[in-house]
PDB file of N, CA and C in Angstrom:
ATOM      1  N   UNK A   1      36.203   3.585  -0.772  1.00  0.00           N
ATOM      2  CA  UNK A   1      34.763   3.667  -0.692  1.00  0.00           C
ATOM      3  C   UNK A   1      34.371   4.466   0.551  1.00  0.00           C
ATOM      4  N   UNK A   2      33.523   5.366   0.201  1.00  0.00           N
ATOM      5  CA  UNK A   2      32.899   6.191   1.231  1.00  0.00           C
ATOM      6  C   UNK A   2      32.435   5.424   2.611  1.00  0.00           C
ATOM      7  N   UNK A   3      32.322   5.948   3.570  1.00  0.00           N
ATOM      8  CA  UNK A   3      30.896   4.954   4.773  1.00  0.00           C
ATOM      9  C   UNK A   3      29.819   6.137   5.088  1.00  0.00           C
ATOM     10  N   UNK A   4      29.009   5.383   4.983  1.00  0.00           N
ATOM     11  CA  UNK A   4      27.886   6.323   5.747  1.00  0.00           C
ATOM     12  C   UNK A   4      27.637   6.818   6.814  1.00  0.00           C
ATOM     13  N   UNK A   5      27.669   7.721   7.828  1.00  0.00           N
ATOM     14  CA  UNK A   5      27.201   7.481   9.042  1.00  0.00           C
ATOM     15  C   UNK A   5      26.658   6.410   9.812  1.00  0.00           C
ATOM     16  N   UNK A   6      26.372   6.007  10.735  1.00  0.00           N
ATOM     17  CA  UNK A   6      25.441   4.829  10.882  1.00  0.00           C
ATOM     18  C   UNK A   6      24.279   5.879  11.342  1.00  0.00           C
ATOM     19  N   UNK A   7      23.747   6.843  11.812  1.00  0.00           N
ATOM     20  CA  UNK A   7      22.603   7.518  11.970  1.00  0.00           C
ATOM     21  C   UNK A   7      22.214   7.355  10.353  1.00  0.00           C
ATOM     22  N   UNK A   8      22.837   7.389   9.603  1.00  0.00           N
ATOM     23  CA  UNK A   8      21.991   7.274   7.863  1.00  0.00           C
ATOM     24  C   UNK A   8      21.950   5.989   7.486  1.00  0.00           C
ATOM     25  N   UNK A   9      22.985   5.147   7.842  1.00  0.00           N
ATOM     26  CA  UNK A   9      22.462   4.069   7.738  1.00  0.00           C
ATOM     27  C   UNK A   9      21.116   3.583   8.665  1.00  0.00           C
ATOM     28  N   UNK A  10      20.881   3.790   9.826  1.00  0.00           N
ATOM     29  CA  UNK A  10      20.223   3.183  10.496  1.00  0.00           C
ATOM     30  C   UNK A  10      18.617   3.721   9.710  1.00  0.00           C
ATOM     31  N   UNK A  11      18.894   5.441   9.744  1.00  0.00           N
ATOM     32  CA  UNK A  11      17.732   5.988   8.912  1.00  0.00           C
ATOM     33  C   UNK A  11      17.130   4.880   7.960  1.00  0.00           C
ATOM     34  N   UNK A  12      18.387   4.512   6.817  1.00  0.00           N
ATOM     35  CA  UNK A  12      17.590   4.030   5.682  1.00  0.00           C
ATOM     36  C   UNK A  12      16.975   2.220   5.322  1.00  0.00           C
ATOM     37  N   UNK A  13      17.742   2.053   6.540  1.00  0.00           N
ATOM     38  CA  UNK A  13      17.447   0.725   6.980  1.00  0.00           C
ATOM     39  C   UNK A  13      16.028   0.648   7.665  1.00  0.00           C
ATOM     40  N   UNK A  14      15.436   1.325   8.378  1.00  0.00           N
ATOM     41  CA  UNK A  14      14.054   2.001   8.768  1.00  0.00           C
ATOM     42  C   UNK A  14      13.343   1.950   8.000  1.00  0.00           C
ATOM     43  N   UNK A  15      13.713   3.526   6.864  1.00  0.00           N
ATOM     44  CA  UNK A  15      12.763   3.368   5.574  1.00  0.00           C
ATOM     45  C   UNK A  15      12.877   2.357   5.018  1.00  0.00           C
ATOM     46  N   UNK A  16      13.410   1.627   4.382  1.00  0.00           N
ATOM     47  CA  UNK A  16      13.484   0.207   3.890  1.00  0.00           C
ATOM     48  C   UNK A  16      12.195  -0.693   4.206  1.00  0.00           C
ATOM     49  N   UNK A  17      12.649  -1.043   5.509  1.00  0.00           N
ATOM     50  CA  UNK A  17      11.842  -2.005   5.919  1.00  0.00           C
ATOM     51  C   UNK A  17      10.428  -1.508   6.573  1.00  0.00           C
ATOM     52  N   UNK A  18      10.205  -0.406   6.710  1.00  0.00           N
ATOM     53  CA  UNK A  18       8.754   0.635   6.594  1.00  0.00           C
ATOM     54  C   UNK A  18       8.025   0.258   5.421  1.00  0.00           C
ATOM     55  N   UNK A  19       8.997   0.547   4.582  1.00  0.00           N
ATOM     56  CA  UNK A  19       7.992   0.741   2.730  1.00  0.00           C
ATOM     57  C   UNK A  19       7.472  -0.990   2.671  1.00  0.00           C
ATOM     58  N   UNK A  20       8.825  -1.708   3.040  1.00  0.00           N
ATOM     59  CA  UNK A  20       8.573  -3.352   2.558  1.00  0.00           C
ATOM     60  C   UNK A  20       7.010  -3.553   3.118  1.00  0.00           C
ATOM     61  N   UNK A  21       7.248  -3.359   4.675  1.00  0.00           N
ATOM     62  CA  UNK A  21       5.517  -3.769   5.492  1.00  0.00           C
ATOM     63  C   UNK A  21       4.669  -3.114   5.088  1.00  0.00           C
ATOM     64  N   UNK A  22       4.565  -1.489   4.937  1.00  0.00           N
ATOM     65  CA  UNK A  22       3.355  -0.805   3.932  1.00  0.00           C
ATOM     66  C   UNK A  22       3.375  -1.724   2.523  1.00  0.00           C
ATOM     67  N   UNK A  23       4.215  -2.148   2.023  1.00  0.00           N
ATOM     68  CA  UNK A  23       3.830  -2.721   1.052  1.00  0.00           C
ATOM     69  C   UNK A  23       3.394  -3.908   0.602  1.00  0.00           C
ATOM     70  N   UNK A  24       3.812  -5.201   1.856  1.00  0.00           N
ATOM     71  CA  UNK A  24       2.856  -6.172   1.920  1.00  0.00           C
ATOM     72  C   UNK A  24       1.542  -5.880   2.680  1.00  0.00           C
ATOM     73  N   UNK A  25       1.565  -5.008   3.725  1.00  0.00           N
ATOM     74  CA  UNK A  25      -0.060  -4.575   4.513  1.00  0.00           C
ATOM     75  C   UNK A  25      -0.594  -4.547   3.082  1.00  0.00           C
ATOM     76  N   UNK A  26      -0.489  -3.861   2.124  1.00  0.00           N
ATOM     77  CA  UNK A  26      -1.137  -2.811   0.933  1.00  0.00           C
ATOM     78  C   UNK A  26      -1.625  -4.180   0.210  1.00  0.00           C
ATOM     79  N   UNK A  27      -0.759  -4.882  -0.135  1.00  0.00           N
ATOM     80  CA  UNK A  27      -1.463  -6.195  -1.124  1.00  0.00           C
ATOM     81  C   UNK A  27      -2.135  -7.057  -0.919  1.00  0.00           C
ATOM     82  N   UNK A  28      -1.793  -7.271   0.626  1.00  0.00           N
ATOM     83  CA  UNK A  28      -2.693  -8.049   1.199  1.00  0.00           C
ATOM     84  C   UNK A  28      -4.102  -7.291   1.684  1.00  0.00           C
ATOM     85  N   UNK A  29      -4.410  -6.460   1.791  1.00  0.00           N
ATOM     86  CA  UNK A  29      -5.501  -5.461   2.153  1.00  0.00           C
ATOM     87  C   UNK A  29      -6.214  -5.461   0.659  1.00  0.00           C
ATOM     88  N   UNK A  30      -5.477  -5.339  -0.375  1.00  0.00           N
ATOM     89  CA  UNK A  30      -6.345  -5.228  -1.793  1.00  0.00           C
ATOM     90  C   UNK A  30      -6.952  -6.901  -1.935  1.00  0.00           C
ATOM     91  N   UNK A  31      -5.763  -7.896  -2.048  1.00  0.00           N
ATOM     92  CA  UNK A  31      -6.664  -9.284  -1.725  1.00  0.00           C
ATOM     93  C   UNK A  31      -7.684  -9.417  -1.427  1.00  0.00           C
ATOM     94  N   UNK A  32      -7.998  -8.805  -0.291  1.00  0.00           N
ATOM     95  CA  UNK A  32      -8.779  -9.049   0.693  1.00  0.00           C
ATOM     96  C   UNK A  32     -10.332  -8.398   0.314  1.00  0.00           C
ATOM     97  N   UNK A  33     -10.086  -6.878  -0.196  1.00  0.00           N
ATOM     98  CA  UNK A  33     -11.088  -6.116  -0.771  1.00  0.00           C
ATOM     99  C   UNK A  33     -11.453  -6.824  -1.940  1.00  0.00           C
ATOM    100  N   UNK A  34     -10.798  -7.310  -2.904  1.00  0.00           N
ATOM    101  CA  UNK A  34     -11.218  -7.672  -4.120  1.00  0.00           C
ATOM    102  C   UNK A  34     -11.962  -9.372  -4.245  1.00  0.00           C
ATOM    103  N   UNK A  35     -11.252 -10.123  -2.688  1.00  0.00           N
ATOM    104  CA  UNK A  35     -12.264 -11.331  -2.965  1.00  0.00           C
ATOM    105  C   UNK A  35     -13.440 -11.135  -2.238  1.00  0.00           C
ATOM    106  N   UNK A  36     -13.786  -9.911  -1.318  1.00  0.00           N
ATOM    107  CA  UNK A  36     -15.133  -9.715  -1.217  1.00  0.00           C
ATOM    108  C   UNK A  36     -16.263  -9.052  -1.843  1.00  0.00           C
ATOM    109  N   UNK A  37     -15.187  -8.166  -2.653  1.00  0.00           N
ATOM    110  CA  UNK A  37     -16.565  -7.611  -3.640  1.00  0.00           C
ATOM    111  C   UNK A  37     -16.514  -8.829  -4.635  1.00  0.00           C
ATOM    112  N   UNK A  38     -16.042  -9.712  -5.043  1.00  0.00           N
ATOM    113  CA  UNK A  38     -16.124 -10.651  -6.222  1.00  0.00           C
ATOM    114  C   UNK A  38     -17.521 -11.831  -5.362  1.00  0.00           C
ATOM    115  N   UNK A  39     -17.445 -11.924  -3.914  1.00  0.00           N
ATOM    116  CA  UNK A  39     -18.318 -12.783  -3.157  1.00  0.00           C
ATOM    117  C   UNK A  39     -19.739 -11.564  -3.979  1.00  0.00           C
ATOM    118  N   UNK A  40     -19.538 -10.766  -3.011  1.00  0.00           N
ATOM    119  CA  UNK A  40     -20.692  -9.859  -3.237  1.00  0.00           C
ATOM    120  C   UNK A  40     -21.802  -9.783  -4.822  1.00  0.00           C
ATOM    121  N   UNK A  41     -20.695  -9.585  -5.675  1.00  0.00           N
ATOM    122  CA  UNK A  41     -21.277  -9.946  -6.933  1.00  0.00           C
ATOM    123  C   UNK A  41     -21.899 -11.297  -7.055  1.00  0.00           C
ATOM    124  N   UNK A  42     -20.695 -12.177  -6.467  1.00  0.00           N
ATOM    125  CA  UNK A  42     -21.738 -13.586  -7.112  1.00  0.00           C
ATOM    126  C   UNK A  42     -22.867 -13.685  -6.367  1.00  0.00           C
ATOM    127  N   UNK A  43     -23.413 -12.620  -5.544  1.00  0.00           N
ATOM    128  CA  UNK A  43     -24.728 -13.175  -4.971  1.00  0.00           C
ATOM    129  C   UNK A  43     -25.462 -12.000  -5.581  1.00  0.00           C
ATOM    130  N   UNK A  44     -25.108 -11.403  -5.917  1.00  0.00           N
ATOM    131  CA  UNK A  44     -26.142 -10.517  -6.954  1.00  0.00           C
ATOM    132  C   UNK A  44     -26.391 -11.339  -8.251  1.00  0.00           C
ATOM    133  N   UNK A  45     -25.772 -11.910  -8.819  1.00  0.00           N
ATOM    134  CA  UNK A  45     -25.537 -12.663 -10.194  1.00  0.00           C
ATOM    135  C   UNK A  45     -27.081 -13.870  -9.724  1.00  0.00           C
ATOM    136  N   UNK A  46     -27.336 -13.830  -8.728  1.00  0.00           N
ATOM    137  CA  UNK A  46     -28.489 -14.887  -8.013  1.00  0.00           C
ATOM    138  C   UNK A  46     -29.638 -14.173  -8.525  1.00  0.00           C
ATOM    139  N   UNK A  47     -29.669 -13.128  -8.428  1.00  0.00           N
ATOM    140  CA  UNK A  47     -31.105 -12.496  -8.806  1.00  0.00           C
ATOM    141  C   UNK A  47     -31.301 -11.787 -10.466  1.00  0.00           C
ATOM    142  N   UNK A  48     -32.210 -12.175 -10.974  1.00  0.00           N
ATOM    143  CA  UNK A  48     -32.643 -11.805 -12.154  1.00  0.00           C
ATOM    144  C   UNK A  48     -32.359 -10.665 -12.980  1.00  0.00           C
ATOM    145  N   UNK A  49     -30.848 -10.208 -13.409  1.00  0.00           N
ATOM    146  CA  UNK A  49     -30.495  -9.253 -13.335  1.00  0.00           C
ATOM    147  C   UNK A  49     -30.049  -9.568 -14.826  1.00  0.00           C
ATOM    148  N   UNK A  50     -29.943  -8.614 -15.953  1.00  0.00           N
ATOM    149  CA  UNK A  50     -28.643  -8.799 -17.292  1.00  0.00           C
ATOM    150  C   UNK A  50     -27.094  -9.312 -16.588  1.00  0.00           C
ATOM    151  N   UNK A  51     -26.466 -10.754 -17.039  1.00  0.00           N
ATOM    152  CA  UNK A  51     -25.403 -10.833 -16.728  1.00  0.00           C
ATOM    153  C   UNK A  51     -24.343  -9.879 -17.357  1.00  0.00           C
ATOM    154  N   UNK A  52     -24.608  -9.323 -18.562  1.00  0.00           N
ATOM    155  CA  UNK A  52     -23.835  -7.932 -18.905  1.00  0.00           C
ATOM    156  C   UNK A  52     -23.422  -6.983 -18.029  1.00  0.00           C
ATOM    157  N   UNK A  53     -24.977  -6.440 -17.480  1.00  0.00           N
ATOM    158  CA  UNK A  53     -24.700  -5.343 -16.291  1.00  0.00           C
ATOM    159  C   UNK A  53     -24.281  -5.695 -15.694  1.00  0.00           C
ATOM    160  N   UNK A  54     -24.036  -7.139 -15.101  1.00  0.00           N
ATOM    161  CA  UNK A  54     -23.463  -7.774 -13.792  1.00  0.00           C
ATOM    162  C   UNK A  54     -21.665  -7.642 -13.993  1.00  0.00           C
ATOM    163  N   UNK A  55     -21.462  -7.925 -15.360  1.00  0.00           N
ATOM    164  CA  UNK A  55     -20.232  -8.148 -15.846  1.00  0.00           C
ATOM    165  C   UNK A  55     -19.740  -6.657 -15.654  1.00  0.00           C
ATOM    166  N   UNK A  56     -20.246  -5.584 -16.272  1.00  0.00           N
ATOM    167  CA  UNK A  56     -20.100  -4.498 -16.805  1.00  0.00           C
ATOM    168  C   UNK A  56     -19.906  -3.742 -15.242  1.00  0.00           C
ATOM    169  N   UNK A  57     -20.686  -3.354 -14.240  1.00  0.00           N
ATOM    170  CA  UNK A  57     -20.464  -2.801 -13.070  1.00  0.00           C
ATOM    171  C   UNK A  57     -19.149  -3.774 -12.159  1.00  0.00           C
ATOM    172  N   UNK A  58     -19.264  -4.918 -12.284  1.00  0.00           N
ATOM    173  CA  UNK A  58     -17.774  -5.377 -11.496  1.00  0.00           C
ATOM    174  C   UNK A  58     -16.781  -5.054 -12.215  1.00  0.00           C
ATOM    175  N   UNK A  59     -16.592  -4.888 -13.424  1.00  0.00           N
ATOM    176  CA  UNK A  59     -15.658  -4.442 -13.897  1.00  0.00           C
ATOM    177  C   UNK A  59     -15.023  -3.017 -13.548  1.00  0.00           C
ATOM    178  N   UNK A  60     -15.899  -2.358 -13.812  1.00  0.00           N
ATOM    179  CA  UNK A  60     -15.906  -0.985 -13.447  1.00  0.00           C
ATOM    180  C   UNK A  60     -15.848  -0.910 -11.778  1.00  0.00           C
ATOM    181  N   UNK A  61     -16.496  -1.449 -10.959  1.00  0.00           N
ATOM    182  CA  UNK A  61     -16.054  -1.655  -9.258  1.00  0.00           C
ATOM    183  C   UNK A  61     -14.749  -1.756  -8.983  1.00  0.00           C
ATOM    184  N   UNK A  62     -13.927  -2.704  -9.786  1.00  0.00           N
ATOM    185  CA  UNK A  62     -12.575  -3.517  -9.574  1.00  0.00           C
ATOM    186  C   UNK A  62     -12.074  -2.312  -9.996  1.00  0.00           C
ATOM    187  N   UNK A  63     -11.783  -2.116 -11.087  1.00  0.00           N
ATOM    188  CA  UNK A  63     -11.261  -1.019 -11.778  1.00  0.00           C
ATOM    189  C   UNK A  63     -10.926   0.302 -10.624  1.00  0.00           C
ATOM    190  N   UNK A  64     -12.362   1.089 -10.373  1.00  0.00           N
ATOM    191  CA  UNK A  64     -12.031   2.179  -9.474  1.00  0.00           C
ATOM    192  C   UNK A  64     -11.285   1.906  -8.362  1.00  0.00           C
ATOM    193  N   UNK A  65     -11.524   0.591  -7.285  1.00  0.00           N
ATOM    194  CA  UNK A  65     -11.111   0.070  -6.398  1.00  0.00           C
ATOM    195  C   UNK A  65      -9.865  -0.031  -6.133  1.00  0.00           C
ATOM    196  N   UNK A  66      -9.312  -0.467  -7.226  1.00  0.00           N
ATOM    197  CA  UNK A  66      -7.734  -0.841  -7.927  1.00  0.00           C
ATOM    198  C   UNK A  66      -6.882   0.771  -8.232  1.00  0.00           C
ATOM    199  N   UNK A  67      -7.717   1.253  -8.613  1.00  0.00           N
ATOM    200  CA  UNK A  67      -6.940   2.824  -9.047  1.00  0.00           C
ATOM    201  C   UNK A  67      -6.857   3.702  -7.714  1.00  0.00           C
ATOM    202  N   UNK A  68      -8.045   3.663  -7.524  1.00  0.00           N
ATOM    203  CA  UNK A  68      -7.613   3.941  -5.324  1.00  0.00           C
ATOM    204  C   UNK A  68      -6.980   3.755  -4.987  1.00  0.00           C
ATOM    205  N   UNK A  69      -6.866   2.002  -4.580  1.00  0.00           N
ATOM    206  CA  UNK A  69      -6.305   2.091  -3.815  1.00  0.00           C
ATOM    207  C   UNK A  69      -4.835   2.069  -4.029  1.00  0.00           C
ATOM    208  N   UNK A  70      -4.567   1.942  -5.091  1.00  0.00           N
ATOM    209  CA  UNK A  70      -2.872   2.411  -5.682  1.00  0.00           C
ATOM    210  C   UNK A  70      -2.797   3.137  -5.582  1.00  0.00           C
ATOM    211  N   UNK A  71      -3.082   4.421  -5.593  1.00  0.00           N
ATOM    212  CA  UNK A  71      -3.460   6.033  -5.519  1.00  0.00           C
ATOM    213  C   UNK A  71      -2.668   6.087  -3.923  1.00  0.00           C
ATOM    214  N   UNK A  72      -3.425   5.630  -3.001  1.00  0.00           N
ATOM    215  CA  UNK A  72      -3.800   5.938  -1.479  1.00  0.00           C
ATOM    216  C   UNK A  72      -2.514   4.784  -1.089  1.00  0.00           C
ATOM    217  N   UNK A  73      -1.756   3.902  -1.733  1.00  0.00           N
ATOM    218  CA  UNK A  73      -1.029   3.334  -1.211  1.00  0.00           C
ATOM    219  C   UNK A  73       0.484   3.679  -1.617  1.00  0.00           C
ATOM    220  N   UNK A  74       0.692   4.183  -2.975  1.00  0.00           N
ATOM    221  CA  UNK A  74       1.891   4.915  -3.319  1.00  0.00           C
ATOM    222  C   UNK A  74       2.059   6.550  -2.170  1.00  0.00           C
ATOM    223  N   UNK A  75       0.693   7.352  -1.494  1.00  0.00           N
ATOM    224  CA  UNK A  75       0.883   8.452  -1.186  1.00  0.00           C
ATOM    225  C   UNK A  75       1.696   8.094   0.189  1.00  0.00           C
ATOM    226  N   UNK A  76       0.676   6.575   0.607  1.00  0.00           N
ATOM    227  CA  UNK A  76       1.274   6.095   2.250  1.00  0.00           C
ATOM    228  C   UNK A  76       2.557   5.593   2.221  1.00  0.00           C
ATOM    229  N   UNK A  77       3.226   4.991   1.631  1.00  0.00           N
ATOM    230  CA  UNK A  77       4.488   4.115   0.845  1.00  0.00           C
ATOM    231  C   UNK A  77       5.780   5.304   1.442  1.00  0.00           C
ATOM    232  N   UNK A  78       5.354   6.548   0.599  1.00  0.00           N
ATOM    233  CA  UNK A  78       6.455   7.584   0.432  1.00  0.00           C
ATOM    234  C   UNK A  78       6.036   8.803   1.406  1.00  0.00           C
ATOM    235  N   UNK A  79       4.911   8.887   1.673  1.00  0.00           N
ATOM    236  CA  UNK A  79       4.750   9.678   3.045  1.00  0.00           C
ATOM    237  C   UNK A  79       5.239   8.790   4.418  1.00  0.00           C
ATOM    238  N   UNK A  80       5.203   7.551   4.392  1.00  0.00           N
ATOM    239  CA  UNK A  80       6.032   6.516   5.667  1.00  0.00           C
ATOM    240  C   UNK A  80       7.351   6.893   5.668  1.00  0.00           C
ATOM    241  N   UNK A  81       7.620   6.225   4.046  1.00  0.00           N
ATOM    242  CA  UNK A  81       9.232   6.325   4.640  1.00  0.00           C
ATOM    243  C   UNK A  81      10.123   7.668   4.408  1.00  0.00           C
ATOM    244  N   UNK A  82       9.339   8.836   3.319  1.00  0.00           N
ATOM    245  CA  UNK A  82      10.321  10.067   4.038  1.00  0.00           C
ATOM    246  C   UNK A  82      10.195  10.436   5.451  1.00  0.00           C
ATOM    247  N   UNK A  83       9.073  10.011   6.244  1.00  0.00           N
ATOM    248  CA  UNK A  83       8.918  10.840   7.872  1.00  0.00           C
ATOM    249  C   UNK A  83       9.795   9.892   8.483  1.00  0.00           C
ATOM    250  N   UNK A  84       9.716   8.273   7.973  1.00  0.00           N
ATOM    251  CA  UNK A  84      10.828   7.383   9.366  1.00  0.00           C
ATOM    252  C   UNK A  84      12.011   7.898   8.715  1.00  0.00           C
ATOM    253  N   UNK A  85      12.631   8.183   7.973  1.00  0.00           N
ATOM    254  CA  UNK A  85      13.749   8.501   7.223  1.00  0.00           C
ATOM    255  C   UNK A  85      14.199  10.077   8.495  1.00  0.00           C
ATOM    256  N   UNK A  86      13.320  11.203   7.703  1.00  0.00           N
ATOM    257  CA  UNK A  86      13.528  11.995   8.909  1.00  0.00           C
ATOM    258  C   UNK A  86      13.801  12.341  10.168  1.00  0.00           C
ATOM    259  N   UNK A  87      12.543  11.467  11.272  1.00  0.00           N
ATOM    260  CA  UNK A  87      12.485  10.913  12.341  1.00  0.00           C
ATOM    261  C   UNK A  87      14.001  10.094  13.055  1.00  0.00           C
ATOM    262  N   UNK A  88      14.426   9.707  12.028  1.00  0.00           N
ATOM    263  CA  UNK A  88      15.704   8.561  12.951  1.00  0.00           C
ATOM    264  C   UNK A  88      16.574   9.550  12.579  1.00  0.00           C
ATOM    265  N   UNK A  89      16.700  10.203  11.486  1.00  0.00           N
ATOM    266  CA  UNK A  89      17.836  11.369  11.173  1.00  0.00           C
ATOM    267  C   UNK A  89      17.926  12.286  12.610  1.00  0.00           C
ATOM    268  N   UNK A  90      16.841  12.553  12.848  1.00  0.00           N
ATOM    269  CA  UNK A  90      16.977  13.919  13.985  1.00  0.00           C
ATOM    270  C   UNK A  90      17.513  13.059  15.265  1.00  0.00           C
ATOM    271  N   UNK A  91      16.715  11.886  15.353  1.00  0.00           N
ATOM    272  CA  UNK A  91      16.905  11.205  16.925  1.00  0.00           C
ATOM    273  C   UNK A  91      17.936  10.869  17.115  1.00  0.00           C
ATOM    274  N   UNK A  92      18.794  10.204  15.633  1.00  0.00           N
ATOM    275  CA  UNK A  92      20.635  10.025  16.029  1.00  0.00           C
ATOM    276  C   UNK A  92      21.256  10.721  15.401  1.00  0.00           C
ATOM    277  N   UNK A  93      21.224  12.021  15.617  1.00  0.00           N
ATOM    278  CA  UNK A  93      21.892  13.340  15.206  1.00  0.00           C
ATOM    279  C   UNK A  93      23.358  13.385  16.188  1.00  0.00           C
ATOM    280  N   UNK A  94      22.541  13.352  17.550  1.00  0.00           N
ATOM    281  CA  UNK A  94      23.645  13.252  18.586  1.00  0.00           C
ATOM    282  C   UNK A  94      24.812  12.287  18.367  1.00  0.00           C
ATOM    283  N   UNK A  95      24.766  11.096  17.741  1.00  0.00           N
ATOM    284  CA  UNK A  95      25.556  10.452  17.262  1.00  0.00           C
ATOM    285  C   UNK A  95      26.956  11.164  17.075  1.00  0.00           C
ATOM    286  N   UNK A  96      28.022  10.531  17.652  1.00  0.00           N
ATOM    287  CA  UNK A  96      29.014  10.493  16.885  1.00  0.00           C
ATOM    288  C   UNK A  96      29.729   9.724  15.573  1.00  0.00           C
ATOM    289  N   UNK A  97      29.837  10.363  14.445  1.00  0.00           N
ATOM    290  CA  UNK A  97      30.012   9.505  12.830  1.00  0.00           C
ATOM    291  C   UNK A  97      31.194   9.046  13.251  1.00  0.00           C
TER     292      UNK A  97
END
């Protein structure tokens, strides 16, 4: 069996655990967005409004919200960990394998 460098190991051990924390920051940040616009609505749902439209625009809120921010969190995910990936590549270059 091959070994890796440890400069590539160390690299991918980096990215690893980069993507893991962007990726709980990311879910927990959507949590967070989605039980306040759901507050927000229920205090619109207070005023004399079609509960349809009420239904019909949170739906559509959640929806865009959700496609964002998946959008904006897959770009951060893989823009993190190819640069820490990079970043530790160059810094333990000097390394001896």
């Amino acid at each position: 069996m091959k070994h890796w460098p440890i400069r590539s190991r160390l690299a991918l051990w980096t990215a690893v655990f980069l993507t893991i924390e962007l990726l709980i920051f990311g879910i927990a940040s959507g949590l967070v967005i989605y039980r306040d616009q759901l507050e927000a609505f229920a205090a619109i749902r207070n005023h004399p409004t079609s509960p349809t439209l009420v239904r019909k625009e949170t739906g559509e809120l959640i929806f865009d919200l959700t496609s964002a921010y998946a959008a904006a969190l897959l770009v951060a995910v893989l823009a993190a960990a190819l640069g820490v990936w990079w970043i530790t590549r160059k810094a333990l270059q000097p390394l001896l394998e």
